[in-house]
PDB file of N, CA and C in Angstrom:
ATOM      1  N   UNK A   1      19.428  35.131 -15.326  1.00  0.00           N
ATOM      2  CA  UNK A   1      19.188  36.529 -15.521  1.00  0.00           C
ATOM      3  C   UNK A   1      19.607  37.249 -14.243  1.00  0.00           C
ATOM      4  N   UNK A   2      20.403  38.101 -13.945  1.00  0.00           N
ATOM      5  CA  UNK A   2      20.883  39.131 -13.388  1.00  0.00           C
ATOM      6  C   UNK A   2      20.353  40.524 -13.666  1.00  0.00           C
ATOM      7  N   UNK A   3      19.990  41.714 -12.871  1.00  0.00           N
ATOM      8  CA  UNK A   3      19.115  40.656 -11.534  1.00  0.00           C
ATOM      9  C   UNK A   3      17.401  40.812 -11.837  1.00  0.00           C
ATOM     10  N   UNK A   4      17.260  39.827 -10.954  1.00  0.00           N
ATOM     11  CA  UNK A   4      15.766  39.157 -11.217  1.00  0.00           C
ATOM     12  C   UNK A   4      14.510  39.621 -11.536  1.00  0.00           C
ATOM     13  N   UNK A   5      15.114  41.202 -11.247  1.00  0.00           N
ATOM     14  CA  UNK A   5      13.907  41.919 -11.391  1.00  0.00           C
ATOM     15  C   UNK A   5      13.903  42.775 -12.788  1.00  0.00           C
ATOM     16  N   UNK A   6      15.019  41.760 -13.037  1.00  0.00           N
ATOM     17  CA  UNK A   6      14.866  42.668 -15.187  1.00  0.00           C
ATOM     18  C   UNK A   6      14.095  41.846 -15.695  1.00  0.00           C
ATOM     19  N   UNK A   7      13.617  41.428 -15.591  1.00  0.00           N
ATOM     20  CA  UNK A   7      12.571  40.346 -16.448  1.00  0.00           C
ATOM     21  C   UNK A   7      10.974  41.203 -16.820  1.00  0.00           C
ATOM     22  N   UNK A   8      11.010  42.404 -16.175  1.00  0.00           N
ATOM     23  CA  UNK A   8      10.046  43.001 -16.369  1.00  0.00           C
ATOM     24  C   UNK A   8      10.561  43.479 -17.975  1.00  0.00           C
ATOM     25  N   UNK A   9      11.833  44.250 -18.081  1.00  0.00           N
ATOM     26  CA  UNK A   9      12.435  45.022 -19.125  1.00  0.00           C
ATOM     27  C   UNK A   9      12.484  43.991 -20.192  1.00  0.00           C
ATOM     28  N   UNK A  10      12.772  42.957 -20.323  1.00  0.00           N
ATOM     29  CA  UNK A  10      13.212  42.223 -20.924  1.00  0.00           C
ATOM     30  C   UNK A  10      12.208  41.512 -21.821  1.00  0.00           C
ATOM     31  N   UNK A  11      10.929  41.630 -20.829  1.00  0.00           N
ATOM     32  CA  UNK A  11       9.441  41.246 -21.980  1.00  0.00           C
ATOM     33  C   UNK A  11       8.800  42.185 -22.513  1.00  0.00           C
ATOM     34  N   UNK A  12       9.155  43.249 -22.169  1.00  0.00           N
ATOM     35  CA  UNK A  12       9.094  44.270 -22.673  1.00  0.00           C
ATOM     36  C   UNK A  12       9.899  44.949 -24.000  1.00  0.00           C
ATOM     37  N   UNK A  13      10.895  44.392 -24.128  1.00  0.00           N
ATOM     38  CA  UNK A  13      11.696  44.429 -24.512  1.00  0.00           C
ATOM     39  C   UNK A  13      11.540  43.296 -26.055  1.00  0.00           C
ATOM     40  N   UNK A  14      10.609  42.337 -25.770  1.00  0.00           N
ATOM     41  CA  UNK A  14      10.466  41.512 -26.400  1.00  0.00           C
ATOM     42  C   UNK A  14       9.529  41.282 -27.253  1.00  0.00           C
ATOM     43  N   UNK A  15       8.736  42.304 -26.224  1.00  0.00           N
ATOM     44  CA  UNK A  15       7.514  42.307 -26.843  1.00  0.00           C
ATOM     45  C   UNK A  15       7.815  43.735 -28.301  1.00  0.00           C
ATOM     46  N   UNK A  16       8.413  44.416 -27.997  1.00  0.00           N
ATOM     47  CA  UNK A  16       8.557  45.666 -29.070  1.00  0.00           C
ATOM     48  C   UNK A  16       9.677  45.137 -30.084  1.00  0.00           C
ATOM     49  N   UNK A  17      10.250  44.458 -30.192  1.00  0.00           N
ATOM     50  CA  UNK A  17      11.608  43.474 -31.021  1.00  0.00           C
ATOM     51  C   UNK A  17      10.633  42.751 -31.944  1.00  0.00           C
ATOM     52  N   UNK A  18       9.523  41.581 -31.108  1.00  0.00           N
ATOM     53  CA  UNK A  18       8.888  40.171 -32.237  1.00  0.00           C
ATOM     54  C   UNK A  18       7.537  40.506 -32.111  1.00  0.00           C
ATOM     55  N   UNK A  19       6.545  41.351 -31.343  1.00  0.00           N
ATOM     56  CA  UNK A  19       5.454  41.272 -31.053  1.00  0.00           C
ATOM     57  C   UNK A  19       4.612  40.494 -30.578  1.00  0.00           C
ATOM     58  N   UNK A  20       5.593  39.433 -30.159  1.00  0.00           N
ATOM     59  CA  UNK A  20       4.615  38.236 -29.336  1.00  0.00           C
ATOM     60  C   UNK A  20       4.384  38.889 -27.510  1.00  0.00           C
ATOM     61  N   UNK A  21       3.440  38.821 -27.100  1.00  0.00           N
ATOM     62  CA  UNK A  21       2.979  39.178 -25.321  1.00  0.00           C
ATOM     63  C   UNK A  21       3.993  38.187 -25.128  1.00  0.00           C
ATOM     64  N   UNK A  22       4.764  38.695 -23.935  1.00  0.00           N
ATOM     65  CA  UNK A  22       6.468  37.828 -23.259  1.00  0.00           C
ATOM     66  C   UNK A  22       5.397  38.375 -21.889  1.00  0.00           C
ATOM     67  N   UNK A  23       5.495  37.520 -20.978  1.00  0.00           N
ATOM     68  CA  UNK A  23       4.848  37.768 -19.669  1.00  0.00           C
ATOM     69  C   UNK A  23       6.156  37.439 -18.364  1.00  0.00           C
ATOM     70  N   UNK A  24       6.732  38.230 -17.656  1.00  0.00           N
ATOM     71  CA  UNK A  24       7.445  38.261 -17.227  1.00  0.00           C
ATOM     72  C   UNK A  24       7.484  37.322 -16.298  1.00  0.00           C
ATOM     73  N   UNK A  25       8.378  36.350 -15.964  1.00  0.00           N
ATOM     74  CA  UNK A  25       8.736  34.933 -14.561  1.00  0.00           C
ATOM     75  C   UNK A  25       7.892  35.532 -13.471  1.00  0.00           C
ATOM     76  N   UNK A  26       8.828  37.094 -13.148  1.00  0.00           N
ATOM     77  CA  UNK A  26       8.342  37.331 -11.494  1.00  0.00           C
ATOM     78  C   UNK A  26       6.768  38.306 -11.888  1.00  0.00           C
ATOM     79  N   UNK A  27       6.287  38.505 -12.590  1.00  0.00           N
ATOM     80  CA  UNK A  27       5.071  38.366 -12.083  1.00  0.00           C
ATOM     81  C   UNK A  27       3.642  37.489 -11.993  1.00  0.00           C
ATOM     82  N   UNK A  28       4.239  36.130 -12.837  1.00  0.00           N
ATOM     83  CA  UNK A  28       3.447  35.195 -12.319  1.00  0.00           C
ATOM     84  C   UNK A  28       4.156  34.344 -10.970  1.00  0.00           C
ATOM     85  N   UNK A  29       5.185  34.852 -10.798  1.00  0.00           N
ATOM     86  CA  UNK A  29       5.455  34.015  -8.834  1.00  0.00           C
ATOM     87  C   UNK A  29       6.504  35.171  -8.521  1.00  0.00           C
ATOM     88  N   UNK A  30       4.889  35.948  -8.057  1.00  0.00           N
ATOM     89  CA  UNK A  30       5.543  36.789  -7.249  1.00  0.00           C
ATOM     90  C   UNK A  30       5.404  36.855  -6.021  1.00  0.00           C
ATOM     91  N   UNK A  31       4.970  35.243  -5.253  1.00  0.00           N
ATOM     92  CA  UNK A  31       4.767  35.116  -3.968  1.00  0.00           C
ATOM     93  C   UNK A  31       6.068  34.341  -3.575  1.00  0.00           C
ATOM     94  N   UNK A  32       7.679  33.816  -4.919  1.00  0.00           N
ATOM     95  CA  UNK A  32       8.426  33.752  -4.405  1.00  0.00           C
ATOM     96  C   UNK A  32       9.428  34.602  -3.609  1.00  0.00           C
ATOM     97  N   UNK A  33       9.280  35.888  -3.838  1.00  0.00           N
ATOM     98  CA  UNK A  33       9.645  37.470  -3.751  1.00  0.00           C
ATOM     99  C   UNK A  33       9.428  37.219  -2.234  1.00  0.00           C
ATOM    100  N   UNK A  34       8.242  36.929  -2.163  1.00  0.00           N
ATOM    101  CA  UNK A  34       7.837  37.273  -0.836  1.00  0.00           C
ATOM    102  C   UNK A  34       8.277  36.041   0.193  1.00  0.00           C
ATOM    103  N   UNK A  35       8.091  34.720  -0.280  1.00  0.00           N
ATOM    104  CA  UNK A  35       8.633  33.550   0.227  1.00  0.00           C
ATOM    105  C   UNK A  35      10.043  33.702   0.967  1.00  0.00           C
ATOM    106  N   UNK A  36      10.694  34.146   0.047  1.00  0.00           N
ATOM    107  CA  UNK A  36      12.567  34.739   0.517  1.00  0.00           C
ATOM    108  C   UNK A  36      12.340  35.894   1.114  1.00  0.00           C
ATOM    109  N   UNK A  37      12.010  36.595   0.877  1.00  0.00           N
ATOM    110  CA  UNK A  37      11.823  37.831   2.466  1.00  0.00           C
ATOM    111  C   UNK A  37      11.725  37.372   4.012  1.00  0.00           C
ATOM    112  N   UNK A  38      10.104  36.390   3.281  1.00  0.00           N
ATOM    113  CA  UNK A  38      10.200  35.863   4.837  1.00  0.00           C
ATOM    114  C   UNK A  38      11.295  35.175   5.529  1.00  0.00           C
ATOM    115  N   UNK A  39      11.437  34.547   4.617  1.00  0.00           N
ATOM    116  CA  UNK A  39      13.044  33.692   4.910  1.00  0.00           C
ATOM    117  C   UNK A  39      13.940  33.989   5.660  1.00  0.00           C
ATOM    118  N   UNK A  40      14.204  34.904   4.827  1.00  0.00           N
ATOM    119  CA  UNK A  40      15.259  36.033   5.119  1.00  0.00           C
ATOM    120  C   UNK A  40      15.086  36.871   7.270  1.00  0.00           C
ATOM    121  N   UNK A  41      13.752  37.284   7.321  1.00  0.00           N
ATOM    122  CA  UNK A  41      13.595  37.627   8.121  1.00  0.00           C
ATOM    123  C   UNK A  41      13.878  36.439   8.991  1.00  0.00           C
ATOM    124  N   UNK A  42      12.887  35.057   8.942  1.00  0.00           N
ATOM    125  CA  UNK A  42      13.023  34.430  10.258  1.00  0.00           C
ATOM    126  C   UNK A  42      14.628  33.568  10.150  1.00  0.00           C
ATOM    127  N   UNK A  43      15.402  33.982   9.096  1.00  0.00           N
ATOM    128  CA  UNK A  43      16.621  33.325   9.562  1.00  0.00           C
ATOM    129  C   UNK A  43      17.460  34.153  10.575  1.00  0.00           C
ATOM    130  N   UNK A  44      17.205  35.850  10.306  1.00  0.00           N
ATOM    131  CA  UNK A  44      17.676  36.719  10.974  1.00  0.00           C
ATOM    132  C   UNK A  44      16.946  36.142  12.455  1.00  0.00           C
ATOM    133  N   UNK A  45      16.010  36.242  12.889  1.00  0.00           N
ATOM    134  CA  UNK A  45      15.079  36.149  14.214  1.00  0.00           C
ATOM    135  C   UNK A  45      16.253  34.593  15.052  1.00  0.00           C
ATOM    136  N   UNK A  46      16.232  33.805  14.092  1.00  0.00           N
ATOM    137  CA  UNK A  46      16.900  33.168  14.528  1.00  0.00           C
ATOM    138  C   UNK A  46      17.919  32.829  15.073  1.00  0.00           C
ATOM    139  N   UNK A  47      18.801  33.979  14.390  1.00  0.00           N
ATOM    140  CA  UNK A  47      20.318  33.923  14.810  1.00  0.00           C
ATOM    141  C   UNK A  47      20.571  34.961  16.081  1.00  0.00           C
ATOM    142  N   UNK A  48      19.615  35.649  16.224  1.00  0.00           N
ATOM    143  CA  UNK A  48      19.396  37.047  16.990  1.00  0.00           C
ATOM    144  C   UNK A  48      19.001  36.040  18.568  1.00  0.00           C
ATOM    145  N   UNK A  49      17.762  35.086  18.169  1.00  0.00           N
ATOM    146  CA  UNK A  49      17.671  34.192  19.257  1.00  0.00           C
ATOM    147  C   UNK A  49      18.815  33.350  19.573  1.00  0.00           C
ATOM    148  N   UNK A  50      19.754  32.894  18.766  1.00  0.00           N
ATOM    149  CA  UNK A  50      21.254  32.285  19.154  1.00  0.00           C
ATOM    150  C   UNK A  50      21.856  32.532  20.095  1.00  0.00           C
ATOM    151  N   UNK A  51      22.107  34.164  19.125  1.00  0.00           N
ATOM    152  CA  UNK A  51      22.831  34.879  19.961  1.00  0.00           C
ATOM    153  C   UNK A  51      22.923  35.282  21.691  1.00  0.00           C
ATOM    154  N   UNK A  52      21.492  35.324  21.506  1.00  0.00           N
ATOM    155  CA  UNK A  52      20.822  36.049  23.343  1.00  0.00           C
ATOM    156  C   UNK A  52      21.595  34.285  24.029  1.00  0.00           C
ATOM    157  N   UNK A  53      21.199  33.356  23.206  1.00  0.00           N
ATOM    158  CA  UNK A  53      21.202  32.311  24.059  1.00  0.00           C
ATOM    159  C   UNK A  53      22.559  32.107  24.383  1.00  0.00           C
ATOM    160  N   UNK A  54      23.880  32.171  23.545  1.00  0.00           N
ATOM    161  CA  UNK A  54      24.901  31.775  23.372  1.00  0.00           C
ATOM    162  C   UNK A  54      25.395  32.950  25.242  1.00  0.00           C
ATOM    163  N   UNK A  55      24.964  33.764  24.668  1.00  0.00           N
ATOM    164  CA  UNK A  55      25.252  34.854  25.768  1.00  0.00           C
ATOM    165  C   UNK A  55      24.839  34.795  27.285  1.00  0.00           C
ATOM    166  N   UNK A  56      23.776  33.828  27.035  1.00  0.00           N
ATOM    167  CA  UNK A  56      23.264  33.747  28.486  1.00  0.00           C
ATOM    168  C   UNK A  56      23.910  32.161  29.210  1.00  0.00           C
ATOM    169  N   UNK A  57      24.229  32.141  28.297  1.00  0.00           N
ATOM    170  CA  UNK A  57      25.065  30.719  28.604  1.00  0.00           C
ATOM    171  C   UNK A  57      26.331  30.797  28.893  1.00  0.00           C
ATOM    172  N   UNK A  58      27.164  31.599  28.324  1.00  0.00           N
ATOM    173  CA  UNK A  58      28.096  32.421  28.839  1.00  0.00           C
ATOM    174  C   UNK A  58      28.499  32.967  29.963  1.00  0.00           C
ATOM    175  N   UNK A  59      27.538  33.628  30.402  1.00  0.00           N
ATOM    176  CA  UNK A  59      27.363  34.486  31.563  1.00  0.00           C
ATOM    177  C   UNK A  59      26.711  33.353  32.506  1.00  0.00           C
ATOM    178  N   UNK A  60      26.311  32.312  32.279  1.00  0.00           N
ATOM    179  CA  UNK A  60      25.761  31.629  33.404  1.00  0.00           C
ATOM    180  C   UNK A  60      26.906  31.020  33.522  1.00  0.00           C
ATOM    181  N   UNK A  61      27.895  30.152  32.941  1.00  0.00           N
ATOM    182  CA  UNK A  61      29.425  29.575  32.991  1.00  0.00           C
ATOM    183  C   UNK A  61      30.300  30.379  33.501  1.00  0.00           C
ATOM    184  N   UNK A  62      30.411  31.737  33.620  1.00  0.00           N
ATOM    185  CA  UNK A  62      31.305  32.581  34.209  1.00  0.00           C
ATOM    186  C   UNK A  62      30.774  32.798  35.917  1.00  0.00           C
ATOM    187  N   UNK A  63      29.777  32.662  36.159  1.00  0.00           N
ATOM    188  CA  UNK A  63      29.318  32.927  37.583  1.00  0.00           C
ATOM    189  C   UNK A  63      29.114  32.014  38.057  1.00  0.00           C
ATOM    190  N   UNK A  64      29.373  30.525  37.749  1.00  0.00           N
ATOM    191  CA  UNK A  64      29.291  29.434  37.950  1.00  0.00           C
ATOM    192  C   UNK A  64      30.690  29.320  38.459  1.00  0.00           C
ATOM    193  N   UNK A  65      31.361  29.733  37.499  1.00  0.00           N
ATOM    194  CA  UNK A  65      32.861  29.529  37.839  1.00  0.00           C
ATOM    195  C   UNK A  65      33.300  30.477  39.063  1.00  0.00           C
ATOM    196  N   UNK A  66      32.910  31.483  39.127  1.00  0.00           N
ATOM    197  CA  UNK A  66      32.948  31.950  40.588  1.00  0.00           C
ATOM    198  C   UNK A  66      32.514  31.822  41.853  1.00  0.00           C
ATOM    199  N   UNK A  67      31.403  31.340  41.466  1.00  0.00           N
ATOM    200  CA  UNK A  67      30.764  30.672  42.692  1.00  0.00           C
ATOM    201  C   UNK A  67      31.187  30.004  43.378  1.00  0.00           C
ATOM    202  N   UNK A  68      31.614  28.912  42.596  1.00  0.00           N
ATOM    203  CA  UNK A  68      33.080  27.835  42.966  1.00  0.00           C
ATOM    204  C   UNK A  68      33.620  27.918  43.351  1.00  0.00           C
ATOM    205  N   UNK A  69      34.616  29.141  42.977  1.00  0.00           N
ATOM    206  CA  UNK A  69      35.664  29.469  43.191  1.00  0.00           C
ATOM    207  C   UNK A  69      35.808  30.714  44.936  1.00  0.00           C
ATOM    208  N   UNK A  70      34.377  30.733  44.616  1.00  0.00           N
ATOM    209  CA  UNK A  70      34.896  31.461  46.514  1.00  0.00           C
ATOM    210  C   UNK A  70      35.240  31.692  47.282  1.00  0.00           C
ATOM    211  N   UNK A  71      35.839  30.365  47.308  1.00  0.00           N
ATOM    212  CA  UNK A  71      36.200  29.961  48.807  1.00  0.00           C
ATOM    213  C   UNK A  71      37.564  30.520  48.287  1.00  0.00           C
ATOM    214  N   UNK A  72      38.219  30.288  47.007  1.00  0.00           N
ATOM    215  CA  UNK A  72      39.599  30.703  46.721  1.00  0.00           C
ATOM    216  C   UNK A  72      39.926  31.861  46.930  1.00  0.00           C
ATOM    217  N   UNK A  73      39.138  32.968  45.992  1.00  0.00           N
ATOM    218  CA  UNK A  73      39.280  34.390  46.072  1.00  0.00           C
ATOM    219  C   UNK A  73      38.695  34.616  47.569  1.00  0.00           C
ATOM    220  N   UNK A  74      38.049  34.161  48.365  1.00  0.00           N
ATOM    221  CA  UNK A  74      38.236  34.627  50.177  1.00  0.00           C
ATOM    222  C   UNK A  74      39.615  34.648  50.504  1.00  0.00           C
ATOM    223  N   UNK A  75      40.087  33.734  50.649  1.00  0.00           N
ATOM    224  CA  UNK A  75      41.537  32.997  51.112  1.00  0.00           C
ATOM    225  C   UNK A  75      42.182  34.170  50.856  1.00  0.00           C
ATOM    226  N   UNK A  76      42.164  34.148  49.276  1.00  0.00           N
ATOM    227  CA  UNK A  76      43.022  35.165  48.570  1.00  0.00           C
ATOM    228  C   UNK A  76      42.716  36.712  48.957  1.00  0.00           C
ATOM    229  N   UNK A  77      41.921  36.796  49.289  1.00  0.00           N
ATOM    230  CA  UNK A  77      41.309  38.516  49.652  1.00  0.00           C
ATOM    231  C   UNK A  77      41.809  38.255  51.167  1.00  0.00           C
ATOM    232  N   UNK A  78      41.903  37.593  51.657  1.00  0.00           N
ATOM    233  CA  UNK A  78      42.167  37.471  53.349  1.00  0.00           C
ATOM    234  C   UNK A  78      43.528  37.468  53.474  1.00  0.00           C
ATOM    235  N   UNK A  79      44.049  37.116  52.814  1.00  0.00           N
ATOM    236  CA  UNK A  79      45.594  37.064  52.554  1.00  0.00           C
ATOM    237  C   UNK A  79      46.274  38.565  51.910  1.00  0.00           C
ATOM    238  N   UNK A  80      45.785  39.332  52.072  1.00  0.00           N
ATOM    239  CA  UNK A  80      45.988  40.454  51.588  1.00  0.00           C
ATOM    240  C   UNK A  80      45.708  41.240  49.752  1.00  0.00           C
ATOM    241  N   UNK A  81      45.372  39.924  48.783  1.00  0.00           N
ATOM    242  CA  UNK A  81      45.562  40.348  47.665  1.00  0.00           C
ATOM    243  C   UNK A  81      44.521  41.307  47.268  1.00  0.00           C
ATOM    244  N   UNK A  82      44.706  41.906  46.547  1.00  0.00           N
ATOM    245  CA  UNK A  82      43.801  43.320  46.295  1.00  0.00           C
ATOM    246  C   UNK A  82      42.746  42.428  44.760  1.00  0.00           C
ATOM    247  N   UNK A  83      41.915  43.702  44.872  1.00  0.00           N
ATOM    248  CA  UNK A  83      40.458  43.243  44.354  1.00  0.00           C
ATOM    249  C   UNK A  83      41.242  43.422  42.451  1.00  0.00           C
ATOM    250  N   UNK A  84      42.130  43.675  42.332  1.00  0.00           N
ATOM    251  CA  UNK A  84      42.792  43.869  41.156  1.00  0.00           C
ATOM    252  C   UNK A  84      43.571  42.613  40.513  1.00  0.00           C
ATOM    253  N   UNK A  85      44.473  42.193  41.741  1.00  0.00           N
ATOM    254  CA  UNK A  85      45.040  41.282  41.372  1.00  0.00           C
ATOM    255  C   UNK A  85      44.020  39.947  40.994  1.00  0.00           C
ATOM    256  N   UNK A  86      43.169  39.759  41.960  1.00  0.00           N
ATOM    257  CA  UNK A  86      41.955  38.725  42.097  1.00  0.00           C
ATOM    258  C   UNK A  86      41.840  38.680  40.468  1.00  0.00           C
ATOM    259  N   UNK A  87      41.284  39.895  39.979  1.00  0.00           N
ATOM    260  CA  UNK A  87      40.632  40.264  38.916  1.00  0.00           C
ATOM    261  C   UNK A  87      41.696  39.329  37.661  1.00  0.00           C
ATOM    262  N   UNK A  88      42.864  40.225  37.974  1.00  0.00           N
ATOM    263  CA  UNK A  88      44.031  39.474  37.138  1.00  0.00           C
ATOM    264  C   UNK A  88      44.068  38.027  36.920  1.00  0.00           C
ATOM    265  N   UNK A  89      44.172  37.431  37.873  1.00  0.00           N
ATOM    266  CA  UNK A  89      44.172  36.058  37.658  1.00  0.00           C
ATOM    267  C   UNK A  89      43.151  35.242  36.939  1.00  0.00           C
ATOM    268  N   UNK A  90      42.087  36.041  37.696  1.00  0.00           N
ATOM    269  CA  UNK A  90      40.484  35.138  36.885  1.00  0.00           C
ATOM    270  C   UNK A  90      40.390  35.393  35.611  1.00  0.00           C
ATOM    271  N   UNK A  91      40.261  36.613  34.957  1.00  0.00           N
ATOM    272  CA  UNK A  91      40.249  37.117  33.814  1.00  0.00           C
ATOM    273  C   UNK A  91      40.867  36.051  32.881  1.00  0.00           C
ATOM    274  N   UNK A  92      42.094  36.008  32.591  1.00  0.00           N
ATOM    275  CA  UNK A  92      42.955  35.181  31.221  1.00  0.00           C
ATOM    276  C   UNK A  92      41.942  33.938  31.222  1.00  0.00           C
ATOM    277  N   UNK A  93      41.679  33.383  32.887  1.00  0.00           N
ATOM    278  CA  UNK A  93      40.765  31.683  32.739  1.00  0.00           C
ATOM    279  C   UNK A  93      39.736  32.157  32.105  1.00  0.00           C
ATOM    280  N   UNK A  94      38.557  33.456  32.515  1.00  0.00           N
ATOM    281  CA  UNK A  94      37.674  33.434  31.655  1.00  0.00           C
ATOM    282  C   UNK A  94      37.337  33.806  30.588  1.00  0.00           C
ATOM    283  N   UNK A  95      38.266  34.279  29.742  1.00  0.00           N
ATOM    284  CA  UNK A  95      38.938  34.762  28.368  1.00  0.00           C
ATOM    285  C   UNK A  95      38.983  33.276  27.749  1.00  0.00           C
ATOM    286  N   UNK A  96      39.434  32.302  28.553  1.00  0.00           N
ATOM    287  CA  UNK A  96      39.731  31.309  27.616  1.00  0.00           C
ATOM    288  C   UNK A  96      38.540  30.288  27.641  1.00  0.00           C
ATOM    289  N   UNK A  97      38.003  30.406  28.934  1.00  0.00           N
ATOM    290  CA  UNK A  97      36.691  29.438  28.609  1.00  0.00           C
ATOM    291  C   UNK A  97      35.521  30.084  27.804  1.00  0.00           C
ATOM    292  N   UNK A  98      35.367  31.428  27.571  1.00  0.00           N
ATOM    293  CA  UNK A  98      34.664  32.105  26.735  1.00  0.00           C
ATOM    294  C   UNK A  98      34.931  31.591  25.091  1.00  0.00           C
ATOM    295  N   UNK A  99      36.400  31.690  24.494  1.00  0.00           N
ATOM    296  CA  UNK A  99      36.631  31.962  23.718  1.00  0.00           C
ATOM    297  C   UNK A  99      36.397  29.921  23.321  1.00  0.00           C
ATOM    298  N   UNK A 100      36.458  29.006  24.110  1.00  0.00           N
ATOM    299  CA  UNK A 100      36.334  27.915  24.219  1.00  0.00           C
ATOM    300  C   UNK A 100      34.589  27.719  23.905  1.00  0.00           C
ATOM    301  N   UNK A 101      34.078  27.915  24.947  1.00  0.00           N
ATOM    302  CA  UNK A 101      32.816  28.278  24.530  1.00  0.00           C
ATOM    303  C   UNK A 101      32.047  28.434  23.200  1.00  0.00           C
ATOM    304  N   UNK A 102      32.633  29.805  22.722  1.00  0.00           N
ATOM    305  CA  UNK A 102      32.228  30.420  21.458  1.00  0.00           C
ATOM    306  C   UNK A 102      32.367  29.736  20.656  1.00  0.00           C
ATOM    307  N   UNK A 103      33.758  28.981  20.479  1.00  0.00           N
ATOM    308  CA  UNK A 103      34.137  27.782  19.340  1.00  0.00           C
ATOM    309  C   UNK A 103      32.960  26.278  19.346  1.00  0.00           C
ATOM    310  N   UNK A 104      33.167  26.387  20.597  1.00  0.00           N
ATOM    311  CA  UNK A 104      32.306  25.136  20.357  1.00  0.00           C
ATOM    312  C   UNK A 104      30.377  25.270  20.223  1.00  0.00           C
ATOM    313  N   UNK A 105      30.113  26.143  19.839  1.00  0.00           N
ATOM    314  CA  UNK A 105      28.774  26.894  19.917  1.00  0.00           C
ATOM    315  C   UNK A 105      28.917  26.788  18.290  1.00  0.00           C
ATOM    316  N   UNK A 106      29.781  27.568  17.677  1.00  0.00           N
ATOM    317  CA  UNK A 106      29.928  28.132  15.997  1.00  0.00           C
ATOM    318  C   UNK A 106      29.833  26.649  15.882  1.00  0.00           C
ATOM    319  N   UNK A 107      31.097  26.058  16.384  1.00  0.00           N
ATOM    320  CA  UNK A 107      31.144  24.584  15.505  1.00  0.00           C
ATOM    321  C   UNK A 107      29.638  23.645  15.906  1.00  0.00           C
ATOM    322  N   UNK A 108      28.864  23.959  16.810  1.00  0.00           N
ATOM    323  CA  UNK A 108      27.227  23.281  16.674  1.00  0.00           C
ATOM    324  C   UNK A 108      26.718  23.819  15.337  1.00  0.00           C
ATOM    325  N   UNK A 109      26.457  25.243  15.750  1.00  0.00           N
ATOM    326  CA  UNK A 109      25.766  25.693  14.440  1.00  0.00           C
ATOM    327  C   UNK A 109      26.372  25.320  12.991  1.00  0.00           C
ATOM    328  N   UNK A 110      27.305  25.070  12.845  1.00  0.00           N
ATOM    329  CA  UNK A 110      28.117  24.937  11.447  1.00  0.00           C
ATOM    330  C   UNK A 110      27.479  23.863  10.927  1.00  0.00           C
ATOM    331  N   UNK A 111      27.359  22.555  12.381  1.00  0.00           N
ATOM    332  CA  UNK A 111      26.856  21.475  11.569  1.00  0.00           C
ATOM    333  C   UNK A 111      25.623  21.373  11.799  1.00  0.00           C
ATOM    334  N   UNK A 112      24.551  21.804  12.215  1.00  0.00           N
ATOM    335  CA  UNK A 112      23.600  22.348  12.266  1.00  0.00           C
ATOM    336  C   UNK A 112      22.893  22.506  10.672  1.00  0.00           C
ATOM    337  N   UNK A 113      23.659  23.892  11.155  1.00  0.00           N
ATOM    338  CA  UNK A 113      23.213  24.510   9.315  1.00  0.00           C
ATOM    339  C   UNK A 113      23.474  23.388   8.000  1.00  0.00           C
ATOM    340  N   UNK A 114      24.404  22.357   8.098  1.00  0.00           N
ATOM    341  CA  UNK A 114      24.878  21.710   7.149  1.00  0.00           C
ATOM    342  C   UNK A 114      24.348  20.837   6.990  1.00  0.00           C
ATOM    343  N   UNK A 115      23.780  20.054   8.212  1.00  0.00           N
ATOM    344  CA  UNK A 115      22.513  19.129   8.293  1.00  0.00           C
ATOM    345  C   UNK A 115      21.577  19.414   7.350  1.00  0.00           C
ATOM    346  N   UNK A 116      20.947  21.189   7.935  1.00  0.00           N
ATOM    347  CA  UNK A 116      19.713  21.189   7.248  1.00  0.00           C
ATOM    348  C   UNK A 116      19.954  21.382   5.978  1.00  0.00           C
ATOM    349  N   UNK A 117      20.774  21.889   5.192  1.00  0.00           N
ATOM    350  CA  UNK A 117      21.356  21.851   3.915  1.00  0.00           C
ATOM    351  C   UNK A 117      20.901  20.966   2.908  1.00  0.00           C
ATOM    352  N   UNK A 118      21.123  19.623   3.474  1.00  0.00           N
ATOM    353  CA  UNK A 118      20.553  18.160   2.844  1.00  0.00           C
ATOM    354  C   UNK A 118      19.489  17.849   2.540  1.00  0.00           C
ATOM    355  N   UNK A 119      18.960  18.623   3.509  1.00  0.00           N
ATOM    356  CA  UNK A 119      17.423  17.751   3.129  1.00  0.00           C
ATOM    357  C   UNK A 119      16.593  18.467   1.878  1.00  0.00           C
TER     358      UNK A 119
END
């Protein structure tokens, strides 16, 4: 039945057609209504918590990578290169370890989610 919430119309409907009382699915479980809401919500909470995490993990790998890298961009700033060029160079590396990152984060969750699927 499409959608779920015609089942009210429909015993109603049934009831004025044969005269037998038709008692509608969703209002004897109508705590599944509510079951999938919740659902719904803490899957959102969840992915929202992903997210913050995916991000802070991110940002901790990018300043990691600079940190490191200090001693280079000194050299390089001492050597005359401007705070632009610096910028230039680092950028594309951390474009790609980001975008490296991200992939391999989705592809956890993918199998993640597919795990729990099974059970």
């Amino acid at each position: 039945m499409s959608p779920a919430t015609g089942a009210d119309g429909i015993a109603a409907q049934l009831h004025r057609s044969i005269g037998l009382d038709a008692i509608p699915w969703t209002r004897e479980n109508s705590q599944l209504f509510e079951g999938l809401d919740a659902q719904a919500r803490t899957g959102l909470i969840i992915k929202i918590f992903a997210l913050v995490t995916i991000v802070v993990g991110i940002a901790s790998a990018m300043l990691l990578s600079i940190a490191r890298r200090q001693a280079e961009i000194g050299i390089m700033r001492a050597m005359g290169a401007s705070k632009a060029l610096v910028v230039t160079i680092y950028s594309p590396e951390s474009e790609v370890r980001l975008i490296v990152f991200w992939q391999k984060r989705l592809t956890e969750a993918r199998i993640s989610s597919a795990d729990l699927t099974h059970l």
